[in-house]
PDB file of N, CA and C in Angstrom:
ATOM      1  N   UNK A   1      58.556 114.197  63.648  1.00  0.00           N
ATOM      2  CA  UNK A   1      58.130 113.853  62.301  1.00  0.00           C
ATOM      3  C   UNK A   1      59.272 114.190  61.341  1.00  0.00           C
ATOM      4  N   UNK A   2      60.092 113.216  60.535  1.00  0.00           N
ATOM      5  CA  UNK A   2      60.512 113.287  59.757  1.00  0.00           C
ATOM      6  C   UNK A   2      60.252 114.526  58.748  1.00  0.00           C
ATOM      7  N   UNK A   3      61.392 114.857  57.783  1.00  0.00           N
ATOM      8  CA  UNK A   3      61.351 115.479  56.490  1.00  0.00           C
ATOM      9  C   UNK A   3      60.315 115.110  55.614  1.00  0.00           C
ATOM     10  N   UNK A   4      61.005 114.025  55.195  1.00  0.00           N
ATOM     11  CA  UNK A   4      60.026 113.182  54.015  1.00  0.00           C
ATOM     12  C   UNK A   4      58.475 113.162  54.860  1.00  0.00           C
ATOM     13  N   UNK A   5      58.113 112.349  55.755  1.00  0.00           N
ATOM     14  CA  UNK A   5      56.872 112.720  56.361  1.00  0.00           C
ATOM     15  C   UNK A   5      55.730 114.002  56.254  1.00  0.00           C
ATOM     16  N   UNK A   6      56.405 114.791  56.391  1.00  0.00           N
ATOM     17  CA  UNK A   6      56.001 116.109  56.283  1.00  0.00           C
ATOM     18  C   UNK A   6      55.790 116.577  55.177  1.00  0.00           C
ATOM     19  N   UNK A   7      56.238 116.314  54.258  1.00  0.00           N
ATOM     20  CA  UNK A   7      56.697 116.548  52.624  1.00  0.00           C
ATOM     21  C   UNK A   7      55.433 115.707  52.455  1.00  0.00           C
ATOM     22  N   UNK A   8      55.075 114.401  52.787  1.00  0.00           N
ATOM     23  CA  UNK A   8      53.913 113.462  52.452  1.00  0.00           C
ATOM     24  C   UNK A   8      52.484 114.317  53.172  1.00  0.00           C
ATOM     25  N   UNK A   9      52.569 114.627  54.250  1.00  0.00           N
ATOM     26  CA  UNK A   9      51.795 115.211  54.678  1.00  0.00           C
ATOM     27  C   UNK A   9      50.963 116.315  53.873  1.00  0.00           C
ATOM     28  N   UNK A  10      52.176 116.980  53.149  1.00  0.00           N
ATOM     29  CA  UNK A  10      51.306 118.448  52.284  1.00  0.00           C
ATOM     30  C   UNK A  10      50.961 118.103  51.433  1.00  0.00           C
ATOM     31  N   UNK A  11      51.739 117.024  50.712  1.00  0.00           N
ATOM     32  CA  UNK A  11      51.484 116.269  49.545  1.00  0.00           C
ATOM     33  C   UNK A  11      49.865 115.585  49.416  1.00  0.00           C
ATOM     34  N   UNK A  12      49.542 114.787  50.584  1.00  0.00           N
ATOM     35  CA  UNK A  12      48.615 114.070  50.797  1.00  0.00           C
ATOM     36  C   UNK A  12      46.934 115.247  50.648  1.00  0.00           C
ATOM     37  N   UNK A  13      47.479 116.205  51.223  1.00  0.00           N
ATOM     38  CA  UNK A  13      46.412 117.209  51.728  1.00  0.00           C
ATOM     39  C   UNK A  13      46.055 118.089  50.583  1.00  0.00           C
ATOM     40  N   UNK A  14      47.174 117.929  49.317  1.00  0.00           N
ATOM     41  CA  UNK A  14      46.688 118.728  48.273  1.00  0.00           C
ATOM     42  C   UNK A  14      47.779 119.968  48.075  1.00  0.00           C
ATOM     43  N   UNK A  15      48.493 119.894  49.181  1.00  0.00           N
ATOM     44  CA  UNK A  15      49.618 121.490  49.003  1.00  0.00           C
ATOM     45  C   UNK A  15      50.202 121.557  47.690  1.00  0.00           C
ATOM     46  N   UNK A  16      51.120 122.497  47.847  1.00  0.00           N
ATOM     47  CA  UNK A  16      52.403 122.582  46.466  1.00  0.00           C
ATOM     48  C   UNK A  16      53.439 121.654  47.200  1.00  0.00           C
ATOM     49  N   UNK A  17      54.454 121.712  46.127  1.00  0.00           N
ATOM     50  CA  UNK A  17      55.863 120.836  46.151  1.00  0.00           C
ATOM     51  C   UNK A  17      56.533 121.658  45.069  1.00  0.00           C
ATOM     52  N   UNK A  18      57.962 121.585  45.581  1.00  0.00           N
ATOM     53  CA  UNK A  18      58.476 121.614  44.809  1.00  0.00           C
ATOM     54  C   UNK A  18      59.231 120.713  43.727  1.00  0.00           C
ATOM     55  N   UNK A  19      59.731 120.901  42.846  1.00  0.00           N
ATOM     56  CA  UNK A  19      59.998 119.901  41.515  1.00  0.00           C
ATOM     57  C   UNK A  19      60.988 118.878  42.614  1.00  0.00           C
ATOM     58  N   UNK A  20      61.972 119.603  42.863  1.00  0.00           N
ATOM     59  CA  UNK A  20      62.638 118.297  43.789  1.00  0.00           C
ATOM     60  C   UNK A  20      61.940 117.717  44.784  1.00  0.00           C
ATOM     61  N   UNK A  21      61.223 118.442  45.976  1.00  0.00           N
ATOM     62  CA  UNK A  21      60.739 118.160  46.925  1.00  0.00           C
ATOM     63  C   UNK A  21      59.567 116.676  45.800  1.00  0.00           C
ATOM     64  N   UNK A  22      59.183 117.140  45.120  1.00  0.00           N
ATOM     65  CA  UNK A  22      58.131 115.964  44.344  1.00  0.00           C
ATOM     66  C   UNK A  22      58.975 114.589  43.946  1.00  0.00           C
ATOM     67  N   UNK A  23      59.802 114.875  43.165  1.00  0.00           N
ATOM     68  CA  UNK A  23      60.832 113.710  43.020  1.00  0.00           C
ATOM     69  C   UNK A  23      60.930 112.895  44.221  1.00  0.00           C
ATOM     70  N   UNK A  24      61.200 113.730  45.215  1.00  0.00           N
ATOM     71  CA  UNK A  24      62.305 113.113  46.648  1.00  0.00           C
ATOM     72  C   UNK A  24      60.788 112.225  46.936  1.00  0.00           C
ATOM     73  N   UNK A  25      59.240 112.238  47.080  1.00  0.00           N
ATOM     74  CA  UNK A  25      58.570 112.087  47.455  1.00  0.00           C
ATOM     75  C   UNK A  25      58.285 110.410  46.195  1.00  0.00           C
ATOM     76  N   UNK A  26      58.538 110.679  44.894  1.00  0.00           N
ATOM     77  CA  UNK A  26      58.249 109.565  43.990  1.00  0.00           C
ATOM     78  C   UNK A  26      59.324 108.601  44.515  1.00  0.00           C
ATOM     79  N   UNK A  27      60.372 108.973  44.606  1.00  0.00           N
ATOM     80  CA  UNK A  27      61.773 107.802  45.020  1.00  0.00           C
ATOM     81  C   UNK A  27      60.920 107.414  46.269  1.00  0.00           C
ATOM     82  N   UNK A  28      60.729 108.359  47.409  1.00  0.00           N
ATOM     83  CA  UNK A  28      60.268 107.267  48.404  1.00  0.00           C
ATOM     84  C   UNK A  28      59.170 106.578  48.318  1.00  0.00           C
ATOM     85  N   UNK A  29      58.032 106.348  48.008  1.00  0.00           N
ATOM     86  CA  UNK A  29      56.837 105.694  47.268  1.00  0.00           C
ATOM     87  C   UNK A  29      57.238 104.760  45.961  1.00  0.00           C
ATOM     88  N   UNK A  30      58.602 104.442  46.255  1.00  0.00           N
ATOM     89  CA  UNK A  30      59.186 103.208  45.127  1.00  0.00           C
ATOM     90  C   UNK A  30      59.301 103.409  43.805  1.00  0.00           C
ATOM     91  N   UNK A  31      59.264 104.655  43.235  1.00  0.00           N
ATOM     92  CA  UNK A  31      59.450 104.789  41.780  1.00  0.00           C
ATOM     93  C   UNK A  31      60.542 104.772  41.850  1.00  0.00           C
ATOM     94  N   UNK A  32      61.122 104.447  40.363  1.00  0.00           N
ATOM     95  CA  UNK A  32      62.762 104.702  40.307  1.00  0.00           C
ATOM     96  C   UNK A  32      62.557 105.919  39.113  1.00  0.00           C
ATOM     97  N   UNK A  33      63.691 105.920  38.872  1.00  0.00           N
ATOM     98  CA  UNK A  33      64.122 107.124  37.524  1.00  0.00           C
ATOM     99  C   UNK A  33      64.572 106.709  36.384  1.00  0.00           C
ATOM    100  N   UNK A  34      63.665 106.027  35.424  1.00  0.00           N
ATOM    101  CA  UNK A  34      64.159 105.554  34.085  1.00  0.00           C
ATOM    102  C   UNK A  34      65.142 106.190  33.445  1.00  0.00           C
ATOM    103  N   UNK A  35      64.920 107.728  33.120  1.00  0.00           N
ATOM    104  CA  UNK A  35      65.427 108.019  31.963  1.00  0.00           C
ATOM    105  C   UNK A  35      64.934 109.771  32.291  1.00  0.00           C
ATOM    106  N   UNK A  36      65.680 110.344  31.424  1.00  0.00           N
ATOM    107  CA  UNK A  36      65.646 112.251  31.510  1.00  0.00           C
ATOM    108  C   UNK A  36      65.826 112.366  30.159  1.00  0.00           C
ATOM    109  N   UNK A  37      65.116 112.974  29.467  1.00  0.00           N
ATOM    110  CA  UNK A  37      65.059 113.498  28.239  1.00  0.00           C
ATOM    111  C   UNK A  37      64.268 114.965  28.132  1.00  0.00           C
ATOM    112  N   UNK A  38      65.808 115.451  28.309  1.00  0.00           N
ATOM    113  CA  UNK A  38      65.215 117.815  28.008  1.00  0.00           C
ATOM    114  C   UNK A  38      65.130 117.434  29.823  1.00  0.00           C
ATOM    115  N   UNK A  39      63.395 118.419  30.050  1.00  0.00           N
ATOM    116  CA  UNK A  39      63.058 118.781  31.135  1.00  0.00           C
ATOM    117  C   UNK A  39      62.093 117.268  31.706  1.00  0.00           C
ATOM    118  N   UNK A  40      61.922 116.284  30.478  1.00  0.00           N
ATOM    119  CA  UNK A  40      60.818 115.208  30.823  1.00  0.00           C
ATOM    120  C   UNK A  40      62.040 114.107  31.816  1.00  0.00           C
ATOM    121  N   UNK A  41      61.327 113.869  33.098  1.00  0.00           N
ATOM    122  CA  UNK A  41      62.357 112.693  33.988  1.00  0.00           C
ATOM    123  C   UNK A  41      60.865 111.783  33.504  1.00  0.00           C
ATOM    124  N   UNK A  42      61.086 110.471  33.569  1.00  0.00           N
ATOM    125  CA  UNK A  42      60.243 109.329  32.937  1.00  0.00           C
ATOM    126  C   UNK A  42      60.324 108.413  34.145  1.00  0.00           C
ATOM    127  N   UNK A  43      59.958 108.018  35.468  1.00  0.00           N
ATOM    128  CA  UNK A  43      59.470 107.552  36.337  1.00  0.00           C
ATOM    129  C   UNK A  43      58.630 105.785  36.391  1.00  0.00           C
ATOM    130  N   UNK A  44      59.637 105.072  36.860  1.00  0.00           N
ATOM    131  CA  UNK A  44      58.593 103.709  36.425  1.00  0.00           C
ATOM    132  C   UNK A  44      58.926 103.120  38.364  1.00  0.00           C
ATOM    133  N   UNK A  45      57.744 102.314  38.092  1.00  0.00           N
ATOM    134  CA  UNK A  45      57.441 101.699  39.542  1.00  0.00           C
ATOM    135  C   UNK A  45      56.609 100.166  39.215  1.00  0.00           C
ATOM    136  N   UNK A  46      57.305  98.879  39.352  1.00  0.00           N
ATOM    137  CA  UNK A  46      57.218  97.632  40.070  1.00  0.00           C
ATOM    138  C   UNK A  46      55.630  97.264  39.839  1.00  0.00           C
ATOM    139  N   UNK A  47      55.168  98.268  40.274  1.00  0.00           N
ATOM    140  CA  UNK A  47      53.538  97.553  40.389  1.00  0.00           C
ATOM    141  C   UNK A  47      52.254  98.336  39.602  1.00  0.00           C
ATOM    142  N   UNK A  48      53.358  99.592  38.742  1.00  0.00           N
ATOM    143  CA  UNK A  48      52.052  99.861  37.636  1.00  0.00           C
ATOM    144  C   UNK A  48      52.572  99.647  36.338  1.00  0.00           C
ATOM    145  N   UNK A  49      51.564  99.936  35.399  1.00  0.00           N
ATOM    146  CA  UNK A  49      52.095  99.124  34.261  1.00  0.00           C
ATOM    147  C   UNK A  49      53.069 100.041  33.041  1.00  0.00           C
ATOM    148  N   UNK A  50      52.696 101.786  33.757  1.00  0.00           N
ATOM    149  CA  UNK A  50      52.814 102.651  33.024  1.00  0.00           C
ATOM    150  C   UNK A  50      54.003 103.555  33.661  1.00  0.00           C
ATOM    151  N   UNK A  51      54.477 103.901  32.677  1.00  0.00           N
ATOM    152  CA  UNK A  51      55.711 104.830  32.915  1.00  0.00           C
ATOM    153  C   UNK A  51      55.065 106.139  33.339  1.00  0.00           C
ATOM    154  N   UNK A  52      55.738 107.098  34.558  1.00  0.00           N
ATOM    155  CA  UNK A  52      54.828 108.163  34.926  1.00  0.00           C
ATOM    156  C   UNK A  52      56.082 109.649  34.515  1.00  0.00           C
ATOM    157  N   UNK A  53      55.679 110.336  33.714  1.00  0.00           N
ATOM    158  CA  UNK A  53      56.666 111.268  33.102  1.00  0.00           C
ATOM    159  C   UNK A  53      56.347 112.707  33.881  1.00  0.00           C
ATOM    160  N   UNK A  54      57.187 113.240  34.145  1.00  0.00           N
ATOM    161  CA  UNK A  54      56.964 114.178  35.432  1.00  0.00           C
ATOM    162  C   UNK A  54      57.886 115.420  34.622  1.00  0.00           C
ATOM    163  N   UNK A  55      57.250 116.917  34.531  1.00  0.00           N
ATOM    164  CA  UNK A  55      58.302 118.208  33.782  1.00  0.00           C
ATOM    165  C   UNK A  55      57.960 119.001  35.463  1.00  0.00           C
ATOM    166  N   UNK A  56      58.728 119.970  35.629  1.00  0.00           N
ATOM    167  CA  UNK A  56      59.123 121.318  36.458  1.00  0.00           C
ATOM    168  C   UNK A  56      58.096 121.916  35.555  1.00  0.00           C
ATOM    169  N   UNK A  57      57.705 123.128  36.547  1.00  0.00           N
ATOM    170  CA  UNK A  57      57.203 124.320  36.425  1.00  0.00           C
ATOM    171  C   UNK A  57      57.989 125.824  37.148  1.00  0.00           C
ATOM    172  N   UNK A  58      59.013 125.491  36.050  1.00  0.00           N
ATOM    173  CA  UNK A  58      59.816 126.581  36.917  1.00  0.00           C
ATOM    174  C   UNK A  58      60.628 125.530  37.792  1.00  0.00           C
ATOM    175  N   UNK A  59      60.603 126.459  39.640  1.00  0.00           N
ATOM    176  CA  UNK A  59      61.146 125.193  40.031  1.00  0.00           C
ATOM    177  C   UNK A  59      60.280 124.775  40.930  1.00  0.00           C
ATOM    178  N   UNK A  60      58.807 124.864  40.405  1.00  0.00           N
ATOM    179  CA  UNK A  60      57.525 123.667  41.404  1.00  0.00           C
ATOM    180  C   UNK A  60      57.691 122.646  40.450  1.00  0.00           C
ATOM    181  N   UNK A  61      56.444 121.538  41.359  1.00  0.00           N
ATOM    182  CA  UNK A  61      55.568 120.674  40.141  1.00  0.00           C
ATOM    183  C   UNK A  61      54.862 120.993  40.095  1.00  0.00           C
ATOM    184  N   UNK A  62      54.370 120.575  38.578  1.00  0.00           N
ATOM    185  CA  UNK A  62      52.952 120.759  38.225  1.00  0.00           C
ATOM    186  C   UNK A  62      51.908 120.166  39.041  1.00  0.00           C
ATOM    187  N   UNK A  63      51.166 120.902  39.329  1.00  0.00           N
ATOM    188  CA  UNK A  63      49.802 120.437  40.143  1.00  0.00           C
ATOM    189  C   UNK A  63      48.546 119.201  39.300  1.00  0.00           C
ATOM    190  N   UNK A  64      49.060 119.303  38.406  1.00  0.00           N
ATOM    191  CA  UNK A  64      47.710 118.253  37.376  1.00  0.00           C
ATOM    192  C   UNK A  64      49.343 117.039  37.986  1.00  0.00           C
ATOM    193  N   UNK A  65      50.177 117.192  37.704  1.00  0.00           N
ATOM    194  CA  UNK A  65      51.326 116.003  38.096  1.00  0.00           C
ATOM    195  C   UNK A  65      51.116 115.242  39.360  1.00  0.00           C
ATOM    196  N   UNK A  66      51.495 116.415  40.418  1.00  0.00           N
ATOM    197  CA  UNK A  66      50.537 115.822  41.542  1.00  0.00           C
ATOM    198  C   UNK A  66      49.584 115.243  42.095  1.00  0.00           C
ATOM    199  N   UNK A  67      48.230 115.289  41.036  1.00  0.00           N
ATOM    200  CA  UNK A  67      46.956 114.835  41.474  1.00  0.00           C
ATOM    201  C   UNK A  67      47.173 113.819  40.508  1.00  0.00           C
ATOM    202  N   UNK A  68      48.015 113.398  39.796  1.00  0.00           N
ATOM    203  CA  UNK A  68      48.225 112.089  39.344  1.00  0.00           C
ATOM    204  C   UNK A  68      48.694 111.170  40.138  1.00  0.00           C
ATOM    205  N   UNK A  69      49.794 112.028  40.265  1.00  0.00           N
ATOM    206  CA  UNK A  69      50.669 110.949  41.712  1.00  0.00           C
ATOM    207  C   UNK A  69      49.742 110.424  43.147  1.00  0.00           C
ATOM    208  N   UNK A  70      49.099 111.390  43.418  1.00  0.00           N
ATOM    209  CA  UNK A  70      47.706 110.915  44.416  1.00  0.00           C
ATOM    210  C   UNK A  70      46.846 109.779  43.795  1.00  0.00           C
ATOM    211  N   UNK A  71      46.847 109.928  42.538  1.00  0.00           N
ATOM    212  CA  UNK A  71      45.702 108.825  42.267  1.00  0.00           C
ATOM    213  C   UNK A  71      46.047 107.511  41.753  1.00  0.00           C
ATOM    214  N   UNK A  72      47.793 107.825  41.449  1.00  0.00           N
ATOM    215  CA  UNK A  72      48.076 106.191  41.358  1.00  0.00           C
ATOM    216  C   UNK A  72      48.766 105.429  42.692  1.00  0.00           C
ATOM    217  N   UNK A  73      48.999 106.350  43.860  1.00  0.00           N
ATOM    218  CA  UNK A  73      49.264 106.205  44.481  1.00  0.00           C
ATOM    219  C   UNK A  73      48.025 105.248  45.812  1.00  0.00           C
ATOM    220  N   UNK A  74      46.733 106.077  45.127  1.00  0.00           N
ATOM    221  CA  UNK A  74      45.272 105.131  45.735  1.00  0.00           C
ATOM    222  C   UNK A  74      45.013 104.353  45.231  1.00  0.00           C
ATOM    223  N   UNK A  75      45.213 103.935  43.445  1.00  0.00           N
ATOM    224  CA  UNK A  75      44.848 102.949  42.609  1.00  0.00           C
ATOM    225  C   UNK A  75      45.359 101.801  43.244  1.00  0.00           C
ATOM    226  N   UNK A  76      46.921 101.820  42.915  1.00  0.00           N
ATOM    227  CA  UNK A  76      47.886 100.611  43.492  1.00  0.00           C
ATOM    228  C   UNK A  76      48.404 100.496  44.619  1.00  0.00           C
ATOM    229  N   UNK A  77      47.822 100.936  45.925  1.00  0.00           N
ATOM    230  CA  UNK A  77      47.586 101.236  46.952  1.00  0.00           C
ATOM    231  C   UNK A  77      49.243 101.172  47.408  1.00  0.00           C
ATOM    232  N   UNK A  78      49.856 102.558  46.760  1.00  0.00           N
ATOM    233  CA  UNK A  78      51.295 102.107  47.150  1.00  0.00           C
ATOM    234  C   UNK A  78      51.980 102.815  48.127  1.00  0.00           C
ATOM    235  N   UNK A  79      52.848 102.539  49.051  1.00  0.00           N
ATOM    236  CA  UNK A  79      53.026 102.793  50.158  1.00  0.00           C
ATOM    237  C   UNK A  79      54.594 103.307  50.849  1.00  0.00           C
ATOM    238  N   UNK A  80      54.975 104.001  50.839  1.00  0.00           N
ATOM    239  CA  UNK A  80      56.536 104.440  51.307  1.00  0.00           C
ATOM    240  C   UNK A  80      56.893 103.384  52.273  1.00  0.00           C
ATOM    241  N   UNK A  81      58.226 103.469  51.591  1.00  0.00           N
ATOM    242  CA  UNK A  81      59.015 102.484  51.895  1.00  0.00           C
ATOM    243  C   UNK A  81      59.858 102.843  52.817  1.00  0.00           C
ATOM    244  N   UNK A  82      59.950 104.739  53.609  1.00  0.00           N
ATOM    245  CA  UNK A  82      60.588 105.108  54.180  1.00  0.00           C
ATOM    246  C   UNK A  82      59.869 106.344  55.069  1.00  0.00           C
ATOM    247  N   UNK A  83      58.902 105.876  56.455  1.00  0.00           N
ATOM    248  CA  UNK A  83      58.236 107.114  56.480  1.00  0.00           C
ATOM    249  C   UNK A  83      57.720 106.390  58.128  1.00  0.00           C
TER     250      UNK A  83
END
């Protein structure tokens, strides 16, 4: 099992991430990286309509961030492109 895999795995199940480990996980699930302004990275992806703005907690992610990323990830049923 892959890195990234595994990283999806904890992700999927509800674990922590870290701020990069979360990023590395949005790039593979097809977001790109608009724009960085301060600590805000601004996140856009192809098939939703909305820009997804992602801050560190320290050096995790935020967990309300995460359970976003889970739920647009079920909305627009979107799928890694590398896994």
């Amino acid at each position: 099992m892959s890195r990234i895999a595994k990283l999806n795995l904890r992700f999927l199940t509800g674990g922590s991430l870290t701020f990069a480990e979360f990023r590395l996980l949005l790039e593979a699930y097809g977001w790109t990286l608009d724009r960085v302004g301060g600590s805000h990275h601004v996140y856009r992806h192809p098939l939703t309509a909305r820009p997804f703005p992602v801050t560190p907690d320290g050096k995790d992610a935020r967990r309300y961030q995460l359970k976003q990323a889970r739920d647009m990830i079920e909305l627009f049923g979107l799928r890694m492109d590398d896994a």
